[in-house]
N, C-alpha and C. Protein backbone atom coordinates (compact mmCIF):
# COMPACT_ATOMS: atom_id res chain seq x y z
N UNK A 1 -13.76 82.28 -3.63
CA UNK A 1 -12.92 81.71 -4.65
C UNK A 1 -12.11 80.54 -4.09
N UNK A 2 -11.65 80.54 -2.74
CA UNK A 2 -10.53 79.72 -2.12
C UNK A 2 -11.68 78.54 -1.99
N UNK A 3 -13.08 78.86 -1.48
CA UNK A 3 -14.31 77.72 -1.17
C UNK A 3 -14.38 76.89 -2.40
N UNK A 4 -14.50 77.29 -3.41
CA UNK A 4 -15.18 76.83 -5.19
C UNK A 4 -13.94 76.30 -5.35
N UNK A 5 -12.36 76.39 -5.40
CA UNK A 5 -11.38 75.59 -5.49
C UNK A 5 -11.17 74.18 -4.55
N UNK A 6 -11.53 74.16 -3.56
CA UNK A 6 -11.92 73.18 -2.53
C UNK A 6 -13.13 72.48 -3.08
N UNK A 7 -14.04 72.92 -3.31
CA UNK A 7 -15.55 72.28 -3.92
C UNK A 7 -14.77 71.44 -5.20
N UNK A 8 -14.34 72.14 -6.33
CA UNK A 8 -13.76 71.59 -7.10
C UNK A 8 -12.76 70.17 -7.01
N UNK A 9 -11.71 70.73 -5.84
CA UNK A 9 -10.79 69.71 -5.59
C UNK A 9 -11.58 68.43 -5.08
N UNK A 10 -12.35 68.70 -4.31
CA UNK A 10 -13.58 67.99 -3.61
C UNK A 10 -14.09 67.11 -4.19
N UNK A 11 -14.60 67.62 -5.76
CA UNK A 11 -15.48 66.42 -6.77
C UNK A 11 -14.75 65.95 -7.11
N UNK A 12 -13.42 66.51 -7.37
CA UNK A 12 -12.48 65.89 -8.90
C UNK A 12 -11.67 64.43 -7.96
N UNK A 13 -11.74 65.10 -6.54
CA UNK A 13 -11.18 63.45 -5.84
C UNK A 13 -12.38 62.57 -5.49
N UNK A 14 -13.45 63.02 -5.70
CA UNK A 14 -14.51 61.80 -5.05
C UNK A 14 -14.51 61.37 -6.55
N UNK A 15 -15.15 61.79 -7.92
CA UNK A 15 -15.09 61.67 -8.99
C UNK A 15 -13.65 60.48 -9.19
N UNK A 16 -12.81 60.42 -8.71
CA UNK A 16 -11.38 59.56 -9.05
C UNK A 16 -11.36 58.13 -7.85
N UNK A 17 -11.96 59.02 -6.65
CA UNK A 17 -11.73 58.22 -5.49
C UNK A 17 -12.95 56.90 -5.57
N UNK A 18 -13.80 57.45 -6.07
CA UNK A 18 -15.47 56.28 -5.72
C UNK A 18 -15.55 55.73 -6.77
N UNK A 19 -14.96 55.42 -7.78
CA UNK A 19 -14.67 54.52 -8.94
C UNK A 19 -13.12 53.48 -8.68
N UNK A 20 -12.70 54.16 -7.77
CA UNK A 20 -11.72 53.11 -7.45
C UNK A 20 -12.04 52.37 -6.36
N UNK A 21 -12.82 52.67 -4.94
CA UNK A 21 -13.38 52.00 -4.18
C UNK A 21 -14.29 51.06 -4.56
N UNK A 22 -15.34 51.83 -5.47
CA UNK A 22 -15.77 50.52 -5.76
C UNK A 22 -15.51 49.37 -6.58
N UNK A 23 -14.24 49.92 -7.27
CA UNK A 23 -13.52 48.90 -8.20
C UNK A 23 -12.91 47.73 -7.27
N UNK A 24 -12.06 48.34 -5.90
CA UNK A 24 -11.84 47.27 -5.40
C UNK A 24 -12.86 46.17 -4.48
N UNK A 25 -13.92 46.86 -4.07
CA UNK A 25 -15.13 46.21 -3.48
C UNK A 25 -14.98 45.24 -4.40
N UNK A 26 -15.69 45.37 -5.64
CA UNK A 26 -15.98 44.38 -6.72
C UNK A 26 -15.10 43.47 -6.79
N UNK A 27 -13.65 43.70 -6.80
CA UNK A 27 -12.57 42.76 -7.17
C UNK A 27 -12.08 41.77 -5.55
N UNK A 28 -13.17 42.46 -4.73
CA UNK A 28 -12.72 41.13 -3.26
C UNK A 28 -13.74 40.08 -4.04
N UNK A 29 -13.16 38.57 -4.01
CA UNK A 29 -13.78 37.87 -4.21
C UNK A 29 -14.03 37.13 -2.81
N UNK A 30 -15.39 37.11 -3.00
CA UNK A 30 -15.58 36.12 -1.01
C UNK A 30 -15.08 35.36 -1.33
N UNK A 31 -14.49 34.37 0.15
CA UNK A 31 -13.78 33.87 0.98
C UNK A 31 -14.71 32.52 0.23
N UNK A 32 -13.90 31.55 -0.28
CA UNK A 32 -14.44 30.46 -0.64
C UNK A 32 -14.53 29.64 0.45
N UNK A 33 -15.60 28.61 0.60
CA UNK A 33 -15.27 27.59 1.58
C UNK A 33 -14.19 26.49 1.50
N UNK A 34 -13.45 26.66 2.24
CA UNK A 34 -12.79 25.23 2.78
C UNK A 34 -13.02 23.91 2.57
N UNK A 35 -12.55 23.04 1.43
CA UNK A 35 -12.68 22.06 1.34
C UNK A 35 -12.13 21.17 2.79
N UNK A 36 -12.83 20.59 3.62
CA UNK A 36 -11.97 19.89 4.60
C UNK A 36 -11.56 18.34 3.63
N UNK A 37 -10.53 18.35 3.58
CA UNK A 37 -9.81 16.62 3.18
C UNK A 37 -9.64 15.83 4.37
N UNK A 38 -10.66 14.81 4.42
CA UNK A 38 -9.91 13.92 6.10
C UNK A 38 -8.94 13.03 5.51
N UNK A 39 -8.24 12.46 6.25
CA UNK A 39 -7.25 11.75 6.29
C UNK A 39 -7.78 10.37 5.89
N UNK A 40 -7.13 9.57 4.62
CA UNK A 40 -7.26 8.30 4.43
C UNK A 40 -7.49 7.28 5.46
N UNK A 41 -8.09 6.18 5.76
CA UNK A 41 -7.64 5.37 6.30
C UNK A 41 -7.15 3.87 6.33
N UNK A 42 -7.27 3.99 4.85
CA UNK A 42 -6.48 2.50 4.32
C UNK A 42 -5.95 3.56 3.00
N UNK A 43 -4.58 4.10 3.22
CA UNK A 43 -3.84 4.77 1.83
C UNK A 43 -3.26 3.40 1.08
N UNK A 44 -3.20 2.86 1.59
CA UNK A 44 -2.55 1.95 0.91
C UNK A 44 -3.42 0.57 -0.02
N UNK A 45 -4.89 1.27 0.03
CA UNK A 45 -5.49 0.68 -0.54
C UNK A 45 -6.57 1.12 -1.49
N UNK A 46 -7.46 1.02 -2.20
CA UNK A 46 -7.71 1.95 -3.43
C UNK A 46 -9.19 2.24 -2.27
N UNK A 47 -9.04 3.65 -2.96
CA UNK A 47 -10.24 4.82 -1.76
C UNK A 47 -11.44 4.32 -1.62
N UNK A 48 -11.65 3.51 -2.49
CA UNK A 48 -13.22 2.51 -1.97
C UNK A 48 -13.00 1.75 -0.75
N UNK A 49 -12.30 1.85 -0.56
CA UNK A 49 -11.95 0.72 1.29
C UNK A 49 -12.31 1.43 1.86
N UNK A 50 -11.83 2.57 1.92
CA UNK A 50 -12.30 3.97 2.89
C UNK A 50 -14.21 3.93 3.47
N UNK A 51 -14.89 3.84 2.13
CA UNK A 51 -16.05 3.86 2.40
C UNK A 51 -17.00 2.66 2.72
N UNK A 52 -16.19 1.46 2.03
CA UNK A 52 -16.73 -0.05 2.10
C UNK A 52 -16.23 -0.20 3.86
N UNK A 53 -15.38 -0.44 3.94
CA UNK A 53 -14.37 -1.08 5.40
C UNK A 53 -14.92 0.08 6.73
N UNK A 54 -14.83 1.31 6.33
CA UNK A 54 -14.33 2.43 7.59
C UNK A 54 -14.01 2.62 8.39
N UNK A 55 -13.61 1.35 8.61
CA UNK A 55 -13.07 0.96 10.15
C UNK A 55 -12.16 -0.19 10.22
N UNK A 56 -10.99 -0.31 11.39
CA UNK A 56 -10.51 -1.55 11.14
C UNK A 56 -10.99 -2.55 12.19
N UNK A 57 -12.02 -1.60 13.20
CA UNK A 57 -12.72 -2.28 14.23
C UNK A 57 -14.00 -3.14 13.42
N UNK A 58 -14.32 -4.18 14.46
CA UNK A 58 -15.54 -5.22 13.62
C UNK A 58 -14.76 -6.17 12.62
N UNK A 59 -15.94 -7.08 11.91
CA UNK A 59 -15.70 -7.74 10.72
C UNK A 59 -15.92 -6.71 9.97
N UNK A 60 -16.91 -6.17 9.94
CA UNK A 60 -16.80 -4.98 8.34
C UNK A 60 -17.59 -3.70 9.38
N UNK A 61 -17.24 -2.40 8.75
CA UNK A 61 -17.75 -1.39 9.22
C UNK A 61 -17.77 -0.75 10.64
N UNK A 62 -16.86 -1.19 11.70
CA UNK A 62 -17.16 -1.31 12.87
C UNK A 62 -18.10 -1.91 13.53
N UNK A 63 -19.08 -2.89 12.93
CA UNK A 63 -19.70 -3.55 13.29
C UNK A 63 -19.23 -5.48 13.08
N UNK A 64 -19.75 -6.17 14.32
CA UNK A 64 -19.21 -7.49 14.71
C UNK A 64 -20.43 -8.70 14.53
N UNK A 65 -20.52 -9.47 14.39
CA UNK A 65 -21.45 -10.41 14.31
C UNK A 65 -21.89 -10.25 15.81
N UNK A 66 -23.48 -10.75 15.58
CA UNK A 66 -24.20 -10.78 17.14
C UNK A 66 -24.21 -9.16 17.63
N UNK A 67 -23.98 -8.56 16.72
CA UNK A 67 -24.82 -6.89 17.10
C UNK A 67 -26.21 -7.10 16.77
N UNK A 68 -26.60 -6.03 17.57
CA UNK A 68 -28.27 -5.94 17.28
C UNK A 68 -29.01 -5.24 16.14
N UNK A 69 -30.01 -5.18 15.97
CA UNK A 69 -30.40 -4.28 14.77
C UNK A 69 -29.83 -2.87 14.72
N UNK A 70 -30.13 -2.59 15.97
CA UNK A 70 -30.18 -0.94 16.58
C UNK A 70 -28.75 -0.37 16.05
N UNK A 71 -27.74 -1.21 16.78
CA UNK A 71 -26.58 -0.86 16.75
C UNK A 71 -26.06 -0.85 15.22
N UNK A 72 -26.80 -1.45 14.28
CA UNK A 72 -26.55 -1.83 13.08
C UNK A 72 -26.65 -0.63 12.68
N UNK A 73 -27.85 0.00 13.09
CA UNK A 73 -28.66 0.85 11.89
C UNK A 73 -27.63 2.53 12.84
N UNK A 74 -27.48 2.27 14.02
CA UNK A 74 -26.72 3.23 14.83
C UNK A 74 -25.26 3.75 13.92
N UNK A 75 -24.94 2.53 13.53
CA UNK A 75 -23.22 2.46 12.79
C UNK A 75 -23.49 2.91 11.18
N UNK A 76 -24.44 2.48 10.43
CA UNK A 76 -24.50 2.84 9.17
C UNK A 76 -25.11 4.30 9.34
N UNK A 77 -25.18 4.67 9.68
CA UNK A 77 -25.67 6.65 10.49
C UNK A 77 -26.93 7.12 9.20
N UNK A 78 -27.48 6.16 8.57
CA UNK A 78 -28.54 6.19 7.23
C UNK A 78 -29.73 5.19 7.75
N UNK A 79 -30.88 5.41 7.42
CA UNK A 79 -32.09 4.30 7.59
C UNK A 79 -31.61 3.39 6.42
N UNK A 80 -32.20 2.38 6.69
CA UNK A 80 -32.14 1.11 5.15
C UNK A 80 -33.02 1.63 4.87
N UNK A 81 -32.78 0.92 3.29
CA UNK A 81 -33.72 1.10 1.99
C UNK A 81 -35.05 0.00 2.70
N UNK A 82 -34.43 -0.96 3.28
CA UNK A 82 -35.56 -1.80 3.05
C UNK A 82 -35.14 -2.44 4.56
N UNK A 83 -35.84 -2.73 5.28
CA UNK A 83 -36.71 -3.07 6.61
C UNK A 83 -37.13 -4.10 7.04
N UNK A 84 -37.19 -5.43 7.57
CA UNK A 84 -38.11 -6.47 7.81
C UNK A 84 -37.38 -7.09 9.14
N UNK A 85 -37.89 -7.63 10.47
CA UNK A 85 -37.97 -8.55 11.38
C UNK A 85 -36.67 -8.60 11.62
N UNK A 86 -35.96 -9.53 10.23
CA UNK A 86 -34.54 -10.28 10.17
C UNK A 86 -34.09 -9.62 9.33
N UNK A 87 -33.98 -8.60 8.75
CA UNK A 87 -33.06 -7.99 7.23
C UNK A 87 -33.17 -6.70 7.94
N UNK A 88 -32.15 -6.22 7.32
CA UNK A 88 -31.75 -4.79 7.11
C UNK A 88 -30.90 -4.96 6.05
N UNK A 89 -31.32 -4.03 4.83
CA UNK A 89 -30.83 -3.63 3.58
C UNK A 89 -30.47 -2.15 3.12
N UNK A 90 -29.17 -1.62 2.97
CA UNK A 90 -28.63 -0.58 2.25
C UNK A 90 -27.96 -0.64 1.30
N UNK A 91 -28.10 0.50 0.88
CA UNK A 91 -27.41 1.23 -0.44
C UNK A 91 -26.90 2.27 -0.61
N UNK A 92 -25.02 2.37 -0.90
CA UNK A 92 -24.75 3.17 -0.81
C UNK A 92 -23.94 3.50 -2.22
N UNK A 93 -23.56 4.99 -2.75
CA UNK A 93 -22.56 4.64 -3.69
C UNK A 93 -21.28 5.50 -3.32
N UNK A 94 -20.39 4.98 -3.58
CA UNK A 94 -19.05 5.40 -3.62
C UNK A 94 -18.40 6.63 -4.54
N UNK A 95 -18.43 6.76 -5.42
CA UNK A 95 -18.21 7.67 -6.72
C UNK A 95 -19.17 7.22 -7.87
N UNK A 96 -18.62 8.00 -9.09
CA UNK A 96 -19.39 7.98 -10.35
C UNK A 96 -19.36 6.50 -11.17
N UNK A 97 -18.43 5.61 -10.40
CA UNK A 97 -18.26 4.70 -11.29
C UNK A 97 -18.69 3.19 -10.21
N UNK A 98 -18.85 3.62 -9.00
CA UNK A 98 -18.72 2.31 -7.95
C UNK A 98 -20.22 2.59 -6.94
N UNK A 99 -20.36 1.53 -6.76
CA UNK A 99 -22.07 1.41 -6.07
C UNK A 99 -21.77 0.36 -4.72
N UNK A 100 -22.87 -0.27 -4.30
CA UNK A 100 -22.44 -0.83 -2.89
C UNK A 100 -23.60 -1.44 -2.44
N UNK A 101 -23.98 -2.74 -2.11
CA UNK A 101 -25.15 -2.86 -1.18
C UNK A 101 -24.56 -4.07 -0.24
N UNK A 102 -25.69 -3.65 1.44
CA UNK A 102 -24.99 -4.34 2.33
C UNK A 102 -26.42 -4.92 2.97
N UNK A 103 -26.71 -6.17 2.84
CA UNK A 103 -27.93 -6.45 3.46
C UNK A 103 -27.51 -7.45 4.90
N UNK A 104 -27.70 -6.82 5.99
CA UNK A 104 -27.57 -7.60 7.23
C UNK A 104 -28.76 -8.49 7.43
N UNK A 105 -28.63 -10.16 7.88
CA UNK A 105 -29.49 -10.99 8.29
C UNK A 105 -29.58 -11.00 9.41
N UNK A 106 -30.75 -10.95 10.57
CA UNK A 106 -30.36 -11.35 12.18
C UNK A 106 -31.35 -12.19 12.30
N UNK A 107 -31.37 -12.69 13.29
CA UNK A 107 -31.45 -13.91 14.23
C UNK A 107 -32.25 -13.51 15.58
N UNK A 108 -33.09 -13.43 16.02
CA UNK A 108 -33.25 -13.35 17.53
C UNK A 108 -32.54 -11.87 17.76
N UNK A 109 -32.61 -10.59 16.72
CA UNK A 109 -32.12 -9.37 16.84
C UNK A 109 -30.71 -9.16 16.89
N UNK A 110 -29.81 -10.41 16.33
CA UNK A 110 -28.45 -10.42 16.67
C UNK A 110 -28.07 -11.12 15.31
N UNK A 111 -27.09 -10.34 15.04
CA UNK A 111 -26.55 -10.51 13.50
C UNK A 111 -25.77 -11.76 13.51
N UNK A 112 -26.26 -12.02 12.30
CA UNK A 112 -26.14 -13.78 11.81
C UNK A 112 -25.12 -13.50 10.63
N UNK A 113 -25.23 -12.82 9.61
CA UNK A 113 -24.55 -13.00 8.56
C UNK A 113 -24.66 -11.39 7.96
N UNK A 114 -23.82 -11.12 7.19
CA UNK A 114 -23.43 -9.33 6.31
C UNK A 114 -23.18 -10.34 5.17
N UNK A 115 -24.05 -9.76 3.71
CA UNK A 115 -23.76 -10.20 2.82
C UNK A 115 -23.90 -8.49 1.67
N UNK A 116 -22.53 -8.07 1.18
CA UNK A 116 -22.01 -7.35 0.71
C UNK A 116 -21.55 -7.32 -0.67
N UNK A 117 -22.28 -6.88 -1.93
CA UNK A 117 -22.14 -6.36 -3.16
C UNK A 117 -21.53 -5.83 -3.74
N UNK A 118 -20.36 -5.14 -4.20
CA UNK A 118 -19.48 -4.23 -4.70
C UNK A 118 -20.08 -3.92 -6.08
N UNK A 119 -20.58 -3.00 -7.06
CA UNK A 119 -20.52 -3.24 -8.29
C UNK A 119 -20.18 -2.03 -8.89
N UNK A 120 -18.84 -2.25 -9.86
CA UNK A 120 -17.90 -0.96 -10.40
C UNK A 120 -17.84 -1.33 -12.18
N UNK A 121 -18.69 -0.01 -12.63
CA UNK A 121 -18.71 0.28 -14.29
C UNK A 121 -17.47 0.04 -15.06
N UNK A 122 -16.38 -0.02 -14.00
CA UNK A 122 -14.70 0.03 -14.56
C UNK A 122 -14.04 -1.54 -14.14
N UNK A 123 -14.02 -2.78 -15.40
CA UNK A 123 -13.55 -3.69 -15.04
C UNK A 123 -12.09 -3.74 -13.62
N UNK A 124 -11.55 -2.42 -14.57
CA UNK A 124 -10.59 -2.50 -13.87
C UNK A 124 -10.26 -1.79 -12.94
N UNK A 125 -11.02 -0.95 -11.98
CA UNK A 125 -11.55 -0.12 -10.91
C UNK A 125 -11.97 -1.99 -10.04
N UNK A 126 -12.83 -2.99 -10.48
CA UNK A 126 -13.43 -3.24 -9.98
C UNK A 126 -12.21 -4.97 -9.00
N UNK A 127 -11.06 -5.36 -10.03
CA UNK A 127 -10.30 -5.87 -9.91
C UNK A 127 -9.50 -5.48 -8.82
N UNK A 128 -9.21 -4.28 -8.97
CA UNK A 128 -8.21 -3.12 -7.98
C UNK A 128 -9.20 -3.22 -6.59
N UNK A 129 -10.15 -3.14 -6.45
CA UNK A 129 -10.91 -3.30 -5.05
C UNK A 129 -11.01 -4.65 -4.65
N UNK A 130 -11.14 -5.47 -5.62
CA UNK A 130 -11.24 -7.21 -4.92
C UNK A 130 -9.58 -7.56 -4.20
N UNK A 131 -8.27 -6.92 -5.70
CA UNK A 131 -7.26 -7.43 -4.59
C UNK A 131 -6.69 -6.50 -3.54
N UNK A 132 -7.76 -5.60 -3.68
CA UNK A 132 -7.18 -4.74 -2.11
C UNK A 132 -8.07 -5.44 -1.10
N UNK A 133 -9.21 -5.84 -1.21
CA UNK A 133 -10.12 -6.72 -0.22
C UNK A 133 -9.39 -7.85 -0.24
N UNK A 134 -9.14 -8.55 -0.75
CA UNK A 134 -8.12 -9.62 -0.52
C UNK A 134 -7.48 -9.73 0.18
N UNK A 135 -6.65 -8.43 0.17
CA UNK A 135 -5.29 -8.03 0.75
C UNK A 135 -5.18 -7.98 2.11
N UNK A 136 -6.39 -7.42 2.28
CA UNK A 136 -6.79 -6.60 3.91
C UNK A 136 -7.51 -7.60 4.44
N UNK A 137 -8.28 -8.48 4.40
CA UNK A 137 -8.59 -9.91 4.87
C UNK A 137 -7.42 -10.50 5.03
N UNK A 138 -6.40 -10.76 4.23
CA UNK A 138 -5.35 -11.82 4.71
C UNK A 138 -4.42 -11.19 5.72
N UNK A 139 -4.50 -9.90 5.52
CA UNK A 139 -3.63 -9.50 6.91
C UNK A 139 -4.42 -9.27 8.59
N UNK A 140 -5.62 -9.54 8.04
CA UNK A 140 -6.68 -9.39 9.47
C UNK A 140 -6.59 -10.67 10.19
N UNK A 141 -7.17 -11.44 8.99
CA UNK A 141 -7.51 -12.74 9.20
C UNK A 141 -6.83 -13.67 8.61
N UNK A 142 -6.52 -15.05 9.81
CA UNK A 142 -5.56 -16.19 9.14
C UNK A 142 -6.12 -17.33 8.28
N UNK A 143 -5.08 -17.77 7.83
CA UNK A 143 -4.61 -18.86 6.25
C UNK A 143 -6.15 -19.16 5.75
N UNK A 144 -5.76 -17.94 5.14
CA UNK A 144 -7.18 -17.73 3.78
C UNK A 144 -6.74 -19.17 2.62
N UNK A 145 -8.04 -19.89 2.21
CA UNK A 145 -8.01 -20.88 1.41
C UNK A 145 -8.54 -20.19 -0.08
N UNK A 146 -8.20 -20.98 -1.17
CA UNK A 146 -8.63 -20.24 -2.02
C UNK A 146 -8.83 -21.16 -2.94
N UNK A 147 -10.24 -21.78 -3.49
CA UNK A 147 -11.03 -22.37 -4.00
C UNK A 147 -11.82 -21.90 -5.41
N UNK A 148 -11.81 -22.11 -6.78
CA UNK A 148 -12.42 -21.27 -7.26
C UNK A 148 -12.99 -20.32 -7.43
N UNK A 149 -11.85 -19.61 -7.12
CA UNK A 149 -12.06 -17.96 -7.36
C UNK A 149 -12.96 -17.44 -6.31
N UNK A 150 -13.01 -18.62 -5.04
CA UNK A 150 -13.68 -17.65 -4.00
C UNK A 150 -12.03 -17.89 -2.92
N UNK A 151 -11.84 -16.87 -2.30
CA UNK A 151 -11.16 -16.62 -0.74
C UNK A 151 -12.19 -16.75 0.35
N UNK A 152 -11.57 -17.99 0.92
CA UNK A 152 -12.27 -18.17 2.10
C UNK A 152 -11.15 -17.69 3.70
N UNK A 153 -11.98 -17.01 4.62
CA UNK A 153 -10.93 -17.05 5.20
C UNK A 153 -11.88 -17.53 6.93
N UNK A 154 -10.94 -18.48 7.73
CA UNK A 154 -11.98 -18.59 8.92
C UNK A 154 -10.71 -18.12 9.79
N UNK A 155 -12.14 -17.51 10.77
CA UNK A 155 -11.77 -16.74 12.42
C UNK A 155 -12.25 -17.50 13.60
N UNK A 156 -11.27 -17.60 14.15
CA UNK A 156 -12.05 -17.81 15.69
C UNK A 156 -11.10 -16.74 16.69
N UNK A 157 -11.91 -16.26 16.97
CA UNK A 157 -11.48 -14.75 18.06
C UNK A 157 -12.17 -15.25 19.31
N UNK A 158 -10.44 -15.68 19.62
CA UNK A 158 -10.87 -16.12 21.45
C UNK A 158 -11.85 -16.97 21.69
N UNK A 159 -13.13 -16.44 22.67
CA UNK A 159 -13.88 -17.68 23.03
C UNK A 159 -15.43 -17.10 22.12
N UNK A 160 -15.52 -16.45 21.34
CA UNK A 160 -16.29 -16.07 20.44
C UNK A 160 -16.80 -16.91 20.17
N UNK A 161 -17.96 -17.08 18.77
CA UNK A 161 -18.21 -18.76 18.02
C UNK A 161 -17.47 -17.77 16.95
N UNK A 162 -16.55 -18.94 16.20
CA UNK A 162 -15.89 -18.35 14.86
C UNK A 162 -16.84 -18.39 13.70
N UNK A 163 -16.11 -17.36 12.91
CA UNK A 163 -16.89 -17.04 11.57
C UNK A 163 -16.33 -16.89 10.15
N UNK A 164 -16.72 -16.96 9.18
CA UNK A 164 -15.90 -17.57 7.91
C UNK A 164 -16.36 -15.99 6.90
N UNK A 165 -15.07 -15.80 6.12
CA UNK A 165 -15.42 -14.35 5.41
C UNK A 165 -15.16 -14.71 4.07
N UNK A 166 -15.84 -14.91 3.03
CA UNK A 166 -15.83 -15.55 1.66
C UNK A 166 -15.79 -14.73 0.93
N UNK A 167 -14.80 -14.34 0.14
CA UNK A 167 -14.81 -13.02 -1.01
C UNK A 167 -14.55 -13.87 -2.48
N UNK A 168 -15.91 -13.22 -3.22
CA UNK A 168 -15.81 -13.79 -4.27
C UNK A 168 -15.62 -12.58 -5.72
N UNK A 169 -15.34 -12.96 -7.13
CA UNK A 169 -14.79 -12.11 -7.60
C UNK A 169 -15.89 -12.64 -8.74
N UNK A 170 -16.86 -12.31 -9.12
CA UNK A 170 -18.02 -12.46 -10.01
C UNK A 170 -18.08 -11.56 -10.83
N UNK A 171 -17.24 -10.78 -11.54
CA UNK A 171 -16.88 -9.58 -12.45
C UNK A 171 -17.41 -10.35 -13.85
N UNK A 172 -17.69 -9.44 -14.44
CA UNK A 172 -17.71 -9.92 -16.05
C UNK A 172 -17.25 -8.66 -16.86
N UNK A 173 -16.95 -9.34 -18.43
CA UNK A 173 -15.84 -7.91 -18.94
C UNK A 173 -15.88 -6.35 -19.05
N UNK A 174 -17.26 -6.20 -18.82
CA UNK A 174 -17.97 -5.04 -18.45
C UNK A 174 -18.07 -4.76 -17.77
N UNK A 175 -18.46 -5.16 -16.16
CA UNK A 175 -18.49 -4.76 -14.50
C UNK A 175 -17.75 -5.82 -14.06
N UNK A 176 -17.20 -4.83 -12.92
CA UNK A 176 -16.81 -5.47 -11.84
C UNK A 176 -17.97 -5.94 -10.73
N UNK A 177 -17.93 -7.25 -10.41
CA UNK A 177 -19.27 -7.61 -9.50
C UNK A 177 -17.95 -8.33 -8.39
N UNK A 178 -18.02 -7.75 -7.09
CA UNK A 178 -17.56 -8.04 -5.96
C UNK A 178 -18.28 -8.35 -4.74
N UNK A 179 -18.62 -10.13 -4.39
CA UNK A 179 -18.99 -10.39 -3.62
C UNK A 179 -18.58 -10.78 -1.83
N UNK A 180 -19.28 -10.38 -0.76
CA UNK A 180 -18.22 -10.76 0.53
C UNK A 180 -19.19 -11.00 1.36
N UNK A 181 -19.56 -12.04 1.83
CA UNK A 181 -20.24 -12.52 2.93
C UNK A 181 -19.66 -13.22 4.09
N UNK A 182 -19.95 -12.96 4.97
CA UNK A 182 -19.66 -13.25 6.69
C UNK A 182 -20.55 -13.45 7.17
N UNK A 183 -20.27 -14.64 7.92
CA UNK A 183 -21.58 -15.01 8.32
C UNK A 183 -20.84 -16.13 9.68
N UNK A 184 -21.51 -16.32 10.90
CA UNK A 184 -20.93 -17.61 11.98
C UNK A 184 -21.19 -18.93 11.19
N UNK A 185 -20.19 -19.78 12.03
CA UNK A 185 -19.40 -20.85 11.42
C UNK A 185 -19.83 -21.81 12.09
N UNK A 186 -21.23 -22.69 11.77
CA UNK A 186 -21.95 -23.61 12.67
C UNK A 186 -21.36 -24.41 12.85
């Protein structure tokens, strides 16, 4: 009789106990992953710099005129779309509204000119990136000229050959079209 009261007590707590265990099993929700956020590196400029610029080393990208292909294709950490002798051509996009192409020219395997595309669905997404490119050229580089709506700005770094960085603002009321070519200064 004392056994069958124990048996009893026995079910009536597993019966109470294993509907609550597995109630809480169910209610752990796994461990979501971790968004990592890196750290801006132009905050002070609209988040497409981040991915256009990425660097404040180089003329654009951490890369300098008179790099080689290798090192080109080493720094953009992606193959180009498109391939030839003297070109290297990519494509990248930024968000849902902003796109990007960067076609490098070389020379004897040594970069001659970066001629750079911006194109943003949001007139005014696309304004906000030209005068933050603006912005960040005139504080790199000295007494930018400004000629119909293109910014010219020339460098001579030390005993380098200097080079000229032309940002043009080719938007129409529908896209933003943002042009920037660098290229040495014969």
């Amino acid at each position: 009789m004392f056994r069958m009261k124990i048996n009893k007590i026995i079910i009536l707590a597993s019966a109470i106990l294993v509907p609550v265990i597995i109630g809480m099993i169910a209610c752990n929700e796994p461990e979501k992953p971790k968004i990592e956020i890196k750290p801006r590196l132009f905050p002070q400029y609209h988040s497409a710099l981040d991915e256009i610029i990425r660097t404040n080393s180089g003329v654009i990208r951490g890369i300098n005129l008179n790099a080689s292909g290798d090192s080109i294709k080493k720094a953009e950490a992606v193959s180009p779309l498109e391939t030839e002798n003297d070109r290297l051509y990519f494509e990248f996009k930024v968000d849902s509204l902003t796109n990007y192409s960067i076609e490098y020219t070389l020379v004897n395997d040594s970069l001659e000119e970066v001629n750079l595309q911006i194109n943003c669905n949001d007139p005014d997404v696309g304004a906000k990136i030209y005068a933050d490119l603006k912005d960040y050229y005139e504080k790199k580089l000295p007494n930018p000229m400004e000629d119909q709506g293109q910014v010219v700005y020339n460098c001579f770094e030390g005993q380098k050959k200097p080079f000229v960085v032309s940002l043009m603002d080719n938007s129409t009321p529908a896209k933003g079209i943002i042009n920037l070519l660098i290229y040495k200064d014969k």
